[in-house]
N, C-alpha and C. Protein backbone atom coordinates (compact mmCIF):
# COMPACT_ATOMS: atom_id res chain seq x y z
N UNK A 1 53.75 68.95 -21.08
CA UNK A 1 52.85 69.03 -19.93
C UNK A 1 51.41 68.77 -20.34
N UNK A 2 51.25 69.29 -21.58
CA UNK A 2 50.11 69.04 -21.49
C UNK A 2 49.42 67.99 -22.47
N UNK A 3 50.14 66.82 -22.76
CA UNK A 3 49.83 65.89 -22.86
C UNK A 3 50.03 64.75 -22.08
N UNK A 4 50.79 65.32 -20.87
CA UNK A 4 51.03 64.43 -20.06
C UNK A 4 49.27 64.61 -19.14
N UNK A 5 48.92 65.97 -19.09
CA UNK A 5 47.54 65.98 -18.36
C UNK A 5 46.48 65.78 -19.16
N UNK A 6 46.65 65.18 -20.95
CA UNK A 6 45.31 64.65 -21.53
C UNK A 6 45.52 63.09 -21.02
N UNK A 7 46.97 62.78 -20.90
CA UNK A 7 46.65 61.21 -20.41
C UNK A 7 46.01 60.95 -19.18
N UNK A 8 46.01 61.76 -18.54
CA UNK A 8 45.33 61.58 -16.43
C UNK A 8 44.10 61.84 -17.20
N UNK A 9 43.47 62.77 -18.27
CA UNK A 9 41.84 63.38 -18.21
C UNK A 9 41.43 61.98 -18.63
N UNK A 10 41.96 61.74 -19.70
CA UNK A 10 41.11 60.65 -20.82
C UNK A 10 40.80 59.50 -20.22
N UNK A 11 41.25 59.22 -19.06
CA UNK A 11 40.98 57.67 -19.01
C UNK A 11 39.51 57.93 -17.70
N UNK A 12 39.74 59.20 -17.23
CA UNK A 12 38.15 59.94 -16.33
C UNK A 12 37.24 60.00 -17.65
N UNK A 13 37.03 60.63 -18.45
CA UNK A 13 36.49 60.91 -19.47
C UNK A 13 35.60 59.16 -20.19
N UNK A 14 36.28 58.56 -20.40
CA UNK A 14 35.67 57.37 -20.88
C UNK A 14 35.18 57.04 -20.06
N UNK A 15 35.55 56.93 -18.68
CA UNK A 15 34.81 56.26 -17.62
C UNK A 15 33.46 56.53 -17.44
N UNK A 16 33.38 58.25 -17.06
CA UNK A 16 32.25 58.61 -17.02
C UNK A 16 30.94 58.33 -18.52
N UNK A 17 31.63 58.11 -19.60
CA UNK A 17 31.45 58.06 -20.81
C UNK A 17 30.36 56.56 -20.79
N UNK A 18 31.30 55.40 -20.63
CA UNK A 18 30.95 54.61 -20.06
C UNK A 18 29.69 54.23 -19.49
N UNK A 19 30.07 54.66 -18.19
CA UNK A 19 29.16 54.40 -17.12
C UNK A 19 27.75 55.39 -17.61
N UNK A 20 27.67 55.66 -18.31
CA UNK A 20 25.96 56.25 -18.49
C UNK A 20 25.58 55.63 -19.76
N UNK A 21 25.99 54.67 -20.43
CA UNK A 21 25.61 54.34 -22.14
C UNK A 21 24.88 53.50 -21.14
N UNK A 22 24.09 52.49 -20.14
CA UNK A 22 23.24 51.56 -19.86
C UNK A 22 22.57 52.04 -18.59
N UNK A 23 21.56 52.66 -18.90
CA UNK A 23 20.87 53.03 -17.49
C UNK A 23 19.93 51.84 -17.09
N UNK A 24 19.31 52.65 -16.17
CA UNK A 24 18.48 51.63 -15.27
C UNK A 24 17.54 50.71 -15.80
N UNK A 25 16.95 51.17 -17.15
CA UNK A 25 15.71 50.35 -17.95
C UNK A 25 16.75 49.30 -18.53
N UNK A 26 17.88 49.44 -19.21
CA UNK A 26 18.77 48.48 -19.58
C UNK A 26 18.94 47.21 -19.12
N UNK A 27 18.97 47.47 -17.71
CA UNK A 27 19.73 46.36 -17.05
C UNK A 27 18.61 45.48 -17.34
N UNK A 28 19.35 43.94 -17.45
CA UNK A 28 18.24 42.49 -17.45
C UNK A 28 17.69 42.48 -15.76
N UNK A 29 16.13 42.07 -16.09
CA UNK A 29 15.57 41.90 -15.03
C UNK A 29 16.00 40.16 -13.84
N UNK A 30 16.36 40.79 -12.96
CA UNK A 30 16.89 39.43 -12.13
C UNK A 30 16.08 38.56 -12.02
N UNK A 31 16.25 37.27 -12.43
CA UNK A 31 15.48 35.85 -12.71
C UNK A 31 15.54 35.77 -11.03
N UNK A 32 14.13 35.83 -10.60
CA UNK A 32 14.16 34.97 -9.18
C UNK A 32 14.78 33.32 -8.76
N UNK A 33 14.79 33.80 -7.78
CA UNK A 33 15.90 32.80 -6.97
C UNK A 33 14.83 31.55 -6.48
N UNK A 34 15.34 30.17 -6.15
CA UNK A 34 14.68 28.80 -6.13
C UNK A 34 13.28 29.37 -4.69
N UNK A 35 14.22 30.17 -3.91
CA UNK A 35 13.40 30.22 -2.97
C UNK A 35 12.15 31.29 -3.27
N UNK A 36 12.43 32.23 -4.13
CA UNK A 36 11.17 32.98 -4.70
C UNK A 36 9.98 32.06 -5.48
N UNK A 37 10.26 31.12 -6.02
CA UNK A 37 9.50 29.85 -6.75
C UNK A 37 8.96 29.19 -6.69
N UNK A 38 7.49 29.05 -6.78
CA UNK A 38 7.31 27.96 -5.98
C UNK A 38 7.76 26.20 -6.42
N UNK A 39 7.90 25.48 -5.52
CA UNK A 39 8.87 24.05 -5.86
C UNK A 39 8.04 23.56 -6.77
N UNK A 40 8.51 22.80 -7.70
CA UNK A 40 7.92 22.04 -8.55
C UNK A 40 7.81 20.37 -8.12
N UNK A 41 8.25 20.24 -7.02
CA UNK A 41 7.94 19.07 -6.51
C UNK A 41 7.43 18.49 -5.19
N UNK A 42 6.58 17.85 -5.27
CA UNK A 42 5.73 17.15 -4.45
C UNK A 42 5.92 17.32 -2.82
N UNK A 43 5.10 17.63 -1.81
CA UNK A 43 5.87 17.80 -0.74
C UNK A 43 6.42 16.09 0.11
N UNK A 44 6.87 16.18 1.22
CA UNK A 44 7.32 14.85 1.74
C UNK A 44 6.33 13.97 2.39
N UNK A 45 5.12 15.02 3.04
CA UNK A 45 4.14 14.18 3.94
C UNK A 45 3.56 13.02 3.85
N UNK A 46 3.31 12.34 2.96
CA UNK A 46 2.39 11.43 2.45
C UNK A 46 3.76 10.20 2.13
N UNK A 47 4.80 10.69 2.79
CA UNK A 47 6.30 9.32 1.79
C UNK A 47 6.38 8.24 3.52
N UNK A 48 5.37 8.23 4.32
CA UNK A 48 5.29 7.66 5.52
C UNK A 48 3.94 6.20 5.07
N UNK A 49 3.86 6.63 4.38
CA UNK A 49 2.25 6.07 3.98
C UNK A 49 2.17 4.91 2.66
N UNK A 50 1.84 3.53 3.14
CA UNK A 50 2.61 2.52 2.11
C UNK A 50 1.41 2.89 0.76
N UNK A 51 2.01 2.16 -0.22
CA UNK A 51 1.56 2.47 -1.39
C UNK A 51 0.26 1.36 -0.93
N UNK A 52 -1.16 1.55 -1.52
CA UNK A 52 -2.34 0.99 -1.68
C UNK A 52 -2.04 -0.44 -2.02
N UNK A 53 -1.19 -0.60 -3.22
CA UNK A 53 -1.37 -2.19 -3.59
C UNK A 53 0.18 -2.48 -4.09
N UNK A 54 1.10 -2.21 -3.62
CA UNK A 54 2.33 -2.61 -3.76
C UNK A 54 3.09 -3.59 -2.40
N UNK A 55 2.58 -3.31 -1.08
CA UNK A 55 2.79 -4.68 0.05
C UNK A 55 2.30 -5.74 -0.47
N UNK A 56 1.26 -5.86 -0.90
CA UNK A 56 0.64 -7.37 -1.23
C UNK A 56 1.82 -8.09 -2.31
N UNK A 57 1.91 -7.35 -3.10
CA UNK A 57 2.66 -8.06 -4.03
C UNK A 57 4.14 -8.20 -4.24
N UNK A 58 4.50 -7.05 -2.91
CA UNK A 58 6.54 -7.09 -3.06
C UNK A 58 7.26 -8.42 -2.55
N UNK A 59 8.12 -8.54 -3.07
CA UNK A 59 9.05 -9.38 -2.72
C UNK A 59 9.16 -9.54 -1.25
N UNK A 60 9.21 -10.32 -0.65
CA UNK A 60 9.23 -11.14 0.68
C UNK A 60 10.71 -10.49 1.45
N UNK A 61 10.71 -10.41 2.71
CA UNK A 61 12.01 -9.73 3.15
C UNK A 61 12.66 -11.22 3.16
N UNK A 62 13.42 -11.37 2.71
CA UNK A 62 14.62 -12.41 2.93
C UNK A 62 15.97 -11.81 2.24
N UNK A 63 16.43 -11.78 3.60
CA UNK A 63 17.80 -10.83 2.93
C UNK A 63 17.79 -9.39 2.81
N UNK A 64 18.36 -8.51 2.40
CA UNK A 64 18.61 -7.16 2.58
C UNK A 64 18.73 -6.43 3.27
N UNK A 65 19.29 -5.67 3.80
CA UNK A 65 19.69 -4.27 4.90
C UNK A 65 18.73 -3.35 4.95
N UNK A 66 18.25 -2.82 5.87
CA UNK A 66 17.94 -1.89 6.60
C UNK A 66 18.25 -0.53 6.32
N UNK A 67 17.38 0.48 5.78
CA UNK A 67 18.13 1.64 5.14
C UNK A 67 18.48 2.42 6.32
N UNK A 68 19.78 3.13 6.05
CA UNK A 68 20.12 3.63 7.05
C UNK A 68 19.69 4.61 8.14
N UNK A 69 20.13 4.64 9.15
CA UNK A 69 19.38 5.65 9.85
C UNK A 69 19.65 7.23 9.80
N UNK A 70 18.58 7.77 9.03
CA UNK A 70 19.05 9.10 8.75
C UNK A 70 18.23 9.69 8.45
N UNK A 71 17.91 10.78 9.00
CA UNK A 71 16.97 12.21 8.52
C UNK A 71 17.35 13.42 7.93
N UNK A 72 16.52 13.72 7.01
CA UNK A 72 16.64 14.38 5.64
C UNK A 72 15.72 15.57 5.70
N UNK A 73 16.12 16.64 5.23
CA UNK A 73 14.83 17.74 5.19
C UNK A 73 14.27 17.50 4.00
N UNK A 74 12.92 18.13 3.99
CA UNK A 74 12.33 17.58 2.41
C UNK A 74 12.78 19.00 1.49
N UNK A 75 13.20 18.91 0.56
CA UNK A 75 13.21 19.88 -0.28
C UNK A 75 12.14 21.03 -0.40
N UNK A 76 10.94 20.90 0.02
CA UNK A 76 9.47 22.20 -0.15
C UNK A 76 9.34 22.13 1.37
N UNK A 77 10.09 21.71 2.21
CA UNK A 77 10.24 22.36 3.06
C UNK A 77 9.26 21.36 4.66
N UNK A 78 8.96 21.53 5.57
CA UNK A 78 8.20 20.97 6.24
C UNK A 78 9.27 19.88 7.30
N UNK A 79 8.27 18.94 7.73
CA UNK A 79 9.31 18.45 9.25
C UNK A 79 10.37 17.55 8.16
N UNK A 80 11.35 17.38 8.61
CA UNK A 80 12.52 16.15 8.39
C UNK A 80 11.61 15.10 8.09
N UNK A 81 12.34 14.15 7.43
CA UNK A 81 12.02 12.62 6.94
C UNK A 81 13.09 11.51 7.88
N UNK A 82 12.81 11.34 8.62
CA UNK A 82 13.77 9.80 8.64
C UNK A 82 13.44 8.66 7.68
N UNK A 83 14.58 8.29 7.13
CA UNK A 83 14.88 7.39 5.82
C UNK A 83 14.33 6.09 6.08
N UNK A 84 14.04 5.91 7.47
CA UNK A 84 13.79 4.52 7.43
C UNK A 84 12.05 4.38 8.09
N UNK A 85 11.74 5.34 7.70
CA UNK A 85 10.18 5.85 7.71
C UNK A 85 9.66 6.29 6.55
N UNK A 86 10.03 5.79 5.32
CA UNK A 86 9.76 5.47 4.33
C UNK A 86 9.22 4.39 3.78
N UNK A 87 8.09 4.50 3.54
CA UNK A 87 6.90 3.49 3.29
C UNK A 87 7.22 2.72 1.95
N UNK A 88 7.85 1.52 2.34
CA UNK A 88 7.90 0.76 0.66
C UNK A 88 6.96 0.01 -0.12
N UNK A 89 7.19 -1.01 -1.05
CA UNK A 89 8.25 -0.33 -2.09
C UNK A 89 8.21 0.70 -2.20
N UNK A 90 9.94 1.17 -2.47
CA UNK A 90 9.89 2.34 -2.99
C UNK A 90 11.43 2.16 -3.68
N UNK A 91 11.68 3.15 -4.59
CA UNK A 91 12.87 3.55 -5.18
C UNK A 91 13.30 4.68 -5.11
N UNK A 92 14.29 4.89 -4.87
CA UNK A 92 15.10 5.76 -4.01
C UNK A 92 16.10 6.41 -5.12
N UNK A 93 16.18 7.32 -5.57
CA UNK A 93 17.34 7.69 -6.49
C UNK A 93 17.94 8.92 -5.74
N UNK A 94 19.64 8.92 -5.71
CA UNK A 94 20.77 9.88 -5.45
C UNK A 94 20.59 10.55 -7.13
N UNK A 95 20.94 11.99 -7.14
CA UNK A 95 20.94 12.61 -7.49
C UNK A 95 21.11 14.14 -7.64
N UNK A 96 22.01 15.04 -8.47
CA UNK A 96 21.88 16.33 -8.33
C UNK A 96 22.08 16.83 -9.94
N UNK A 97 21.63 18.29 -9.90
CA UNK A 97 21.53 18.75 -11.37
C UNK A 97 22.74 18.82 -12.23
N UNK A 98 23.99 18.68 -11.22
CA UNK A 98 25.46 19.10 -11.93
C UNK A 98 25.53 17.66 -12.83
N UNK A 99 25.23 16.74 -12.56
CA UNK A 99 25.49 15.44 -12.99
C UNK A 99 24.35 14.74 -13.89
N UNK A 100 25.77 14.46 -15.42
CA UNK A 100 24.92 14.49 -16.82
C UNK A 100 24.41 12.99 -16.86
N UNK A 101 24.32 12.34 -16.32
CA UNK A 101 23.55 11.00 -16.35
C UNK A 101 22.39 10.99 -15.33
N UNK A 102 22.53 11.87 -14.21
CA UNK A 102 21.23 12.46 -13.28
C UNK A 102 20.40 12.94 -14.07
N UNK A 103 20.39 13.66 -14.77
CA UNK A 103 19.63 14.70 -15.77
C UNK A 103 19.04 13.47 -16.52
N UNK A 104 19.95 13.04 -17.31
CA UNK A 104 19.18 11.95 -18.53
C UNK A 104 18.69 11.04 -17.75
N UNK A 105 18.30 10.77 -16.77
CA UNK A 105 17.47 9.76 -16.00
C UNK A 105 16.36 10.11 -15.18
N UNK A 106 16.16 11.31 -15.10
CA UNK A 106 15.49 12.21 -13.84
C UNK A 106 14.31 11.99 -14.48
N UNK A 107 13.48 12.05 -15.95
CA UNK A 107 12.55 11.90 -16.50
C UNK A 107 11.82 10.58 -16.42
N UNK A 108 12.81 9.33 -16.61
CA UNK A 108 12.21 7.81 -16.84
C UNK A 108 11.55 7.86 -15.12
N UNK A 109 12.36 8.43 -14.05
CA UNK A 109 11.70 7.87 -12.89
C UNK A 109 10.40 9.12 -12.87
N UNK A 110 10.89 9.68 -13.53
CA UNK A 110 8.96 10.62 -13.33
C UNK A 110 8.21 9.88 -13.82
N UNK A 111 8.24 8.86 -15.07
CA UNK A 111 7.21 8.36 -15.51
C UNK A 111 7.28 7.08 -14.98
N UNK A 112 8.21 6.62 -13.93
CA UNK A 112 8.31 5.50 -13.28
C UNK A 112 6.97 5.93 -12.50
N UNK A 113 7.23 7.44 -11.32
CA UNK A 113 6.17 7.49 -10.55
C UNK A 113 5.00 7.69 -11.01
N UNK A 114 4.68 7.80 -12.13
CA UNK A 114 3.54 7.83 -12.72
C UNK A 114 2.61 7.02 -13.12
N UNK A 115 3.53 5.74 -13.79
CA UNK A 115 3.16 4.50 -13.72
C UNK A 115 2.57 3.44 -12.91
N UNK A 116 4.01 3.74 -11.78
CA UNK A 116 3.47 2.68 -10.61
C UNK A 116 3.19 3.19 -9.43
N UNK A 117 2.36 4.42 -9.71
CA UNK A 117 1.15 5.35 -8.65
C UNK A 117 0.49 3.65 -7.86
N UNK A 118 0.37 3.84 -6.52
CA UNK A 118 -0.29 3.11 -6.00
C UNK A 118 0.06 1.69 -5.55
N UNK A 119 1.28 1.21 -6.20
CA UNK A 119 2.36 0.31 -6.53
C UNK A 119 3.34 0.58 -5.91
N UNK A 120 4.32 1.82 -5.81
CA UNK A 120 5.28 1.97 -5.03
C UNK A 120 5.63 3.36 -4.96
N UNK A 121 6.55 3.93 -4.25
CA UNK A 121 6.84 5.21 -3.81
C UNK A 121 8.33 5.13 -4.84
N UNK A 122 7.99 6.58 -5.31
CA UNK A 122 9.48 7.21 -6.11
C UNK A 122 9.86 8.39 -5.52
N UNK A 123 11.25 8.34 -4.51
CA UNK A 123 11.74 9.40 -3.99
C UNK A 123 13.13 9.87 -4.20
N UNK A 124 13.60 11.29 -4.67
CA UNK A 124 14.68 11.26 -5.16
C UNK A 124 15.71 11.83 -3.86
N UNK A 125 16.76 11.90 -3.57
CA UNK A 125 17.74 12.95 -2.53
C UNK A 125 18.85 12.85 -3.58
N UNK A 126 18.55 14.58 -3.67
CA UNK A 126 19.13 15.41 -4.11
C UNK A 126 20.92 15.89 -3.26
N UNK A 127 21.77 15.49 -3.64
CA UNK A 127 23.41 15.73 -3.07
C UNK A 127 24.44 16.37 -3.71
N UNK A 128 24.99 16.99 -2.44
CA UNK A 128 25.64 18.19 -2.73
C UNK A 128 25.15 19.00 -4.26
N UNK A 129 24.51 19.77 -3.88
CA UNK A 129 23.79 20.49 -5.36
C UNK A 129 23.35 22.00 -4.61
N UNK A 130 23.23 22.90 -5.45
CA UNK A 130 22.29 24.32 -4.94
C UNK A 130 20.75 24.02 -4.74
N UNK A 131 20.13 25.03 -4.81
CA UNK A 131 19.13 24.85 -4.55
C UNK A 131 18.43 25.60 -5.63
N UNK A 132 18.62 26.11 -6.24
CA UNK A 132 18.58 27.26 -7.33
C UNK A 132 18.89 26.05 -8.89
N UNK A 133 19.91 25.05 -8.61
CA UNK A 133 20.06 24.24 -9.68
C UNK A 133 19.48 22.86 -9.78
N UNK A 134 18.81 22.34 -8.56
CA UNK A 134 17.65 21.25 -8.40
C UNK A 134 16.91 21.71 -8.59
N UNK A 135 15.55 23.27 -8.02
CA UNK A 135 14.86 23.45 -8.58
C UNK A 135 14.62 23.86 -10.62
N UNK A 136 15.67 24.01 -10.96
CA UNK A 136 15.72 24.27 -12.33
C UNK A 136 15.45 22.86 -13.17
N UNK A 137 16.39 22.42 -12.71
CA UNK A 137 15.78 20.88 -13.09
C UNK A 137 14.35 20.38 -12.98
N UNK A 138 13.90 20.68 -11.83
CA UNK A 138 12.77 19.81 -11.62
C UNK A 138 11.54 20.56 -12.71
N UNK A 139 11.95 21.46 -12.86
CA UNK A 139 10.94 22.94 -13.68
C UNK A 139 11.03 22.43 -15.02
N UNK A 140 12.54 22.18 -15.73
CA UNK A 140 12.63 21.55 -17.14
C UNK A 140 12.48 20.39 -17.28
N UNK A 141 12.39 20.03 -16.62
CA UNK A 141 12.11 17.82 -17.03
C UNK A 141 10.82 17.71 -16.28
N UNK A 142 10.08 18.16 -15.25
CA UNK A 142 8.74 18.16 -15.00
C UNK A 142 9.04 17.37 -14.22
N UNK A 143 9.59 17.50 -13.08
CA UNK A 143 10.09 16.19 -12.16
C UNK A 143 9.11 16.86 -11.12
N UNK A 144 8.44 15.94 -10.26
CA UNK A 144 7.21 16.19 -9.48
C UNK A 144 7.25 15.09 -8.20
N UNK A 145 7.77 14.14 -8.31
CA UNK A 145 7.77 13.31 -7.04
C UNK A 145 8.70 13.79 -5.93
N UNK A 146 8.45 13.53 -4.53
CA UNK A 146 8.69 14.42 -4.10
C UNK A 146 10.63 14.10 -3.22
N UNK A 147 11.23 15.25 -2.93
CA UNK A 147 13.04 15.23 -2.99
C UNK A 147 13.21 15.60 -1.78
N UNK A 148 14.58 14.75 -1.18
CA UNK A 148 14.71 15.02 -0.03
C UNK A 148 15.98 15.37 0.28
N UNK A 149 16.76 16.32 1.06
CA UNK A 149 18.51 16.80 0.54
C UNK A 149 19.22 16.61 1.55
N UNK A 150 20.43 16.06 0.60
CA UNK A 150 21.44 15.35 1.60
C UNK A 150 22.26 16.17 1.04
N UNK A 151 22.71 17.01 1.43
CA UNK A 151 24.18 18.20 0.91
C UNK A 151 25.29 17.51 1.50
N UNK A 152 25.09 17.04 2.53
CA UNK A 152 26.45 16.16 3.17
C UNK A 152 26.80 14.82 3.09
N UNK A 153 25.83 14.31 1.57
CA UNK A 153 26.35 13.37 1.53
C UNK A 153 26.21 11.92 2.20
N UNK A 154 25.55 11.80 3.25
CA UNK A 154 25.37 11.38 4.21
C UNK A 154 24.66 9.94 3.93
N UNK A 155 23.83 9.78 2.67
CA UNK A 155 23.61 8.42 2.48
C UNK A 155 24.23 7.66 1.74
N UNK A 156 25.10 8.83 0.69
CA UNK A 156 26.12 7.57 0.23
C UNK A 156 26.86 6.96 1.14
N UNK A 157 27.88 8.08 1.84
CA UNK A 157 28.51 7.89 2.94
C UNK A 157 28.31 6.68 4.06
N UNK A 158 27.09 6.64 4.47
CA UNK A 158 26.59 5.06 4.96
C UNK A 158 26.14 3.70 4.72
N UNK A 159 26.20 4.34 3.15
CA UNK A 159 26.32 2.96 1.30
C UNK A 159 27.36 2.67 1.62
N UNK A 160 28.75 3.74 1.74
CA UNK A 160 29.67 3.62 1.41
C UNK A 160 30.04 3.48 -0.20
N UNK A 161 29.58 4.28 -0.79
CA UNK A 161 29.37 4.79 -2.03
C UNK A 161 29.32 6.13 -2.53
N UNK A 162 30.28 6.30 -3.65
CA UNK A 162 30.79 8.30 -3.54
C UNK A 162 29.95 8.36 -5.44
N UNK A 163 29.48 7.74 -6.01
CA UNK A 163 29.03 8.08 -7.32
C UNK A 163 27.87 8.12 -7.08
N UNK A 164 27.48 8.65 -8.13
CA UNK A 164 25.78 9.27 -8.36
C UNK A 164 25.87 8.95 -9.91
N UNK A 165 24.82 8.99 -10.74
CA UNK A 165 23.17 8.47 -9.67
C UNK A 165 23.61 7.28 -9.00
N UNK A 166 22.85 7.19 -8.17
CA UNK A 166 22.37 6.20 -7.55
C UNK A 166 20.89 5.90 -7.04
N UNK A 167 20.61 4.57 -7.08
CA UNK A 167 19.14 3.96 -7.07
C UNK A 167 19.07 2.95 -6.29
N UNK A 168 18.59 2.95 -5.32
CA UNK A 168 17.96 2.33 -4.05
C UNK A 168 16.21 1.22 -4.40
N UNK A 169 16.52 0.33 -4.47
CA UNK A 169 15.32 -0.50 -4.64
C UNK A 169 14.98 -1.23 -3.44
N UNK A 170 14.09 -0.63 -2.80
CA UNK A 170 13.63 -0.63 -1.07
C UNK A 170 12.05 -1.44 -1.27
N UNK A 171 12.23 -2.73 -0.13
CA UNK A 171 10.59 -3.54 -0.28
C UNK A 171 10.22 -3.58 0.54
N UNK A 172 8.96 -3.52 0.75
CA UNK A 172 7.71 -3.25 1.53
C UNK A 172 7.94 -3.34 3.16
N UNK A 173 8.98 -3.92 3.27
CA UNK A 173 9.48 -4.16 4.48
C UNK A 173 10.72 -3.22 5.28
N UNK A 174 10.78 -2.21 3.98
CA UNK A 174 11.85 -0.94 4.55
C UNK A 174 13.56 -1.97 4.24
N UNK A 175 13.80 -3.11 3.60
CA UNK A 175 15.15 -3.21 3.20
C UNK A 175 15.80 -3.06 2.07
N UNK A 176 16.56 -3.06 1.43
CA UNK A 176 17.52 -2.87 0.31
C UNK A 176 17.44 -3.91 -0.35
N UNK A 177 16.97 -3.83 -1.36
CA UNK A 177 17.15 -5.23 -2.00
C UNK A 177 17.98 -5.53 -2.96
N UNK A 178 18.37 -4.36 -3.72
CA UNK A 178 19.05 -3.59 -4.92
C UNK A 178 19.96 -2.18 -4.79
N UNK A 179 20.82 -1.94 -5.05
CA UNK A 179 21.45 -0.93 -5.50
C UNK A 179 22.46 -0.98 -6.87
N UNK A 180 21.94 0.49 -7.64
CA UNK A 180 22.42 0.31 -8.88
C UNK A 180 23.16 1.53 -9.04
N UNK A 181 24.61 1.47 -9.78
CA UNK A 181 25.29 2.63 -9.88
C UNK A 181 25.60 2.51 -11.09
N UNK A 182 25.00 1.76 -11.94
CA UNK A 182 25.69 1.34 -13.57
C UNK A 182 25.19 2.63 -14.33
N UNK A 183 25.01 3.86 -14.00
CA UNK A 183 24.58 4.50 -14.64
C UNK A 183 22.93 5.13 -15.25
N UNK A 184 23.29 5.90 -16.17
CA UNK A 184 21.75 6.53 -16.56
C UNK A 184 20.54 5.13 -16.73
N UNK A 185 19.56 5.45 -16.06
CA UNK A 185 18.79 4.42 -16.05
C UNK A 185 17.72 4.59 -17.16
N UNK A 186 17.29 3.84 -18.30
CA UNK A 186 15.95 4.13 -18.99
C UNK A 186 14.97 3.60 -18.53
N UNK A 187 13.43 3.75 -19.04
CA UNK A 187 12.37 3.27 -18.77
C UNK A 187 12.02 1.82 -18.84
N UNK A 188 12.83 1.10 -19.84
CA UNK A 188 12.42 -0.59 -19.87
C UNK A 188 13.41 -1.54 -18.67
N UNK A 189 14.73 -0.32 -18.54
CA UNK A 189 15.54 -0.98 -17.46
C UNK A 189 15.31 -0.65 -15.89
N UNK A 190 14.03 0.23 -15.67
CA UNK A 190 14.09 0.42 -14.46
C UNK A 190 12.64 -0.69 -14.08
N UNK A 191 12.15 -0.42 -15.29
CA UNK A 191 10.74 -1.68 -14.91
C UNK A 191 11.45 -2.85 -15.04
N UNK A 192 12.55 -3.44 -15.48
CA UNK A 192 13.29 -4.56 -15.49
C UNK A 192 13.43 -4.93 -13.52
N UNK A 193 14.25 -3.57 -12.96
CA UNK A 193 14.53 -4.08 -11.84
C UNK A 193 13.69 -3.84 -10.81
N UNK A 194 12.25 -2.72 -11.20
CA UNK A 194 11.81 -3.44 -10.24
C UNK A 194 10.99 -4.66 -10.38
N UNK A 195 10.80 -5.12 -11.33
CA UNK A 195 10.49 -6.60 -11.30
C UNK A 195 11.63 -7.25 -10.80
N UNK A 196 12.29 -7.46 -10.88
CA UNK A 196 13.50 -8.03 -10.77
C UNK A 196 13.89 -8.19 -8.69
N UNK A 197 13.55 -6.72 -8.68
CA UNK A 197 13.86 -7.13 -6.88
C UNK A 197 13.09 -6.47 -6.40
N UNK A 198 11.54 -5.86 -6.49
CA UNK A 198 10.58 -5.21 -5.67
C UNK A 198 9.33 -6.87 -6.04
N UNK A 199 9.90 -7.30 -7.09
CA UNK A 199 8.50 -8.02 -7.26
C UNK A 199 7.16 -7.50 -8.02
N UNK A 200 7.12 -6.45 -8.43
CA UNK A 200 6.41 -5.75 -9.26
C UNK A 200 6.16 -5.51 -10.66
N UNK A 201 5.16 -5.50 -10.84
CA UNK A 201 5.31 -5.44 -12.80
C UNK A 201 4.66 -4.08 -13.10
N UNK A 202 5.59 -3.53 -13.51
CA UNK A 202 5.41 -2.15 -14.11
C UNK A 202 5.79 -2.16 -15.47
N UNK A 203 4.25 -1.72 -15.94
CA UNK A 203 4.88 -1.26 -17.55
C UNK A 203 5.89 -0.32 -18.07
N UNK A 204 6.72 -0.57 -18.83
CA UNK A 204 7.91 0.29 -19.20
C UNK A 204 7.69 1.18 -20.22
């Protein structure tokens, strides 16, 4: 009997045992959440507004599609974007933090927008992703141009295109001139294309 009632005590006994070795100073302090943070990237207002000296010199509309019709919330928050109220050139990258060729590319187009300030617009939409794991990103790679979120998918979907990244090379005239899914993009290959189909010479 009465080791049948140390087996019922002992397993109360550790518990309580347990439960007091980590009090309240112990516990790790909770890392705030994306929305406690402030965004690390750019807001949307100003992505209506053509670049200073990139119309003069883009590629001529002959040919290309019409980006689709679709409105986007901006990531820092503020009115919706419709996509085709986007002031070109511009380059357009799909993207989210889960995806390891997003990541290794998310940097060259920061210094894309850095480069060709004034030249053309660099805007990323961010798909199917948290919000807690885009802002983390944008915090470690210093990503600053400004993101617009498609959780549903919704512009591949009217690409008709399910991979990411993806890169949208849009001219002055709001059409498509380019789309690239070949993967992580570097710095000499993205100034390749937009010379190549914005008409622009950006140093790489």
């Amino acid at each position: 009997m009465n080791r049948r009632l140390a087996l019922l005590v002992l397993p109360l006994l550790l518990l309580v045992v347990g439960g007091c070795t980590a009090g309240a100073d112990d516990a790790p302090a909770p890392r705030a959440t994306a929305a406690q943070r402030p965004s690390p990237f750019r807001d949307c207002a100003a992505l209506s507004t053509a670049p200073t000296a990139g119309a003069a010199t883009a590629a001529p509309a002959t040919g290309g599609e019409a980006l689709p019709e679709l409105t986007l919330s901006c990531f820092t928050g503020g009115a919706p974007v419709t996509l085709r109220d986007v002031a070109g050139p511009a380059v357009i990258n799909v993207w989210a933090s889960w995806c390891p060729p997003c990541r290794k590319e998310l940097p060259a187009f920061q210094r894309l927008s850095e480069r060709a300030a004034g030249q053309l617009q660099v805007v990323g939409v961010n798909s199917r992703d948290s919000r807690n794991g885009a802002q983390s990103i944008g915090e470690d790679f210093g990503v600053r141009f400004p993101i617009l979120v498609d959780q549903g998918e919704a512009l591949q979907r009217a690409l008709n295109r399910n991979a990411i990244p993806l890169t949208l090379f849009v001219d002055a005239q709001g059409r498509i001139r380019h789309i690239d899914a070949t993967g992580a993009l570097d710095d000499a290959r993205l100034a390749e294309l937009v010379r190549q189909h914005l008409g622009l010479a950006v140093p790489a």
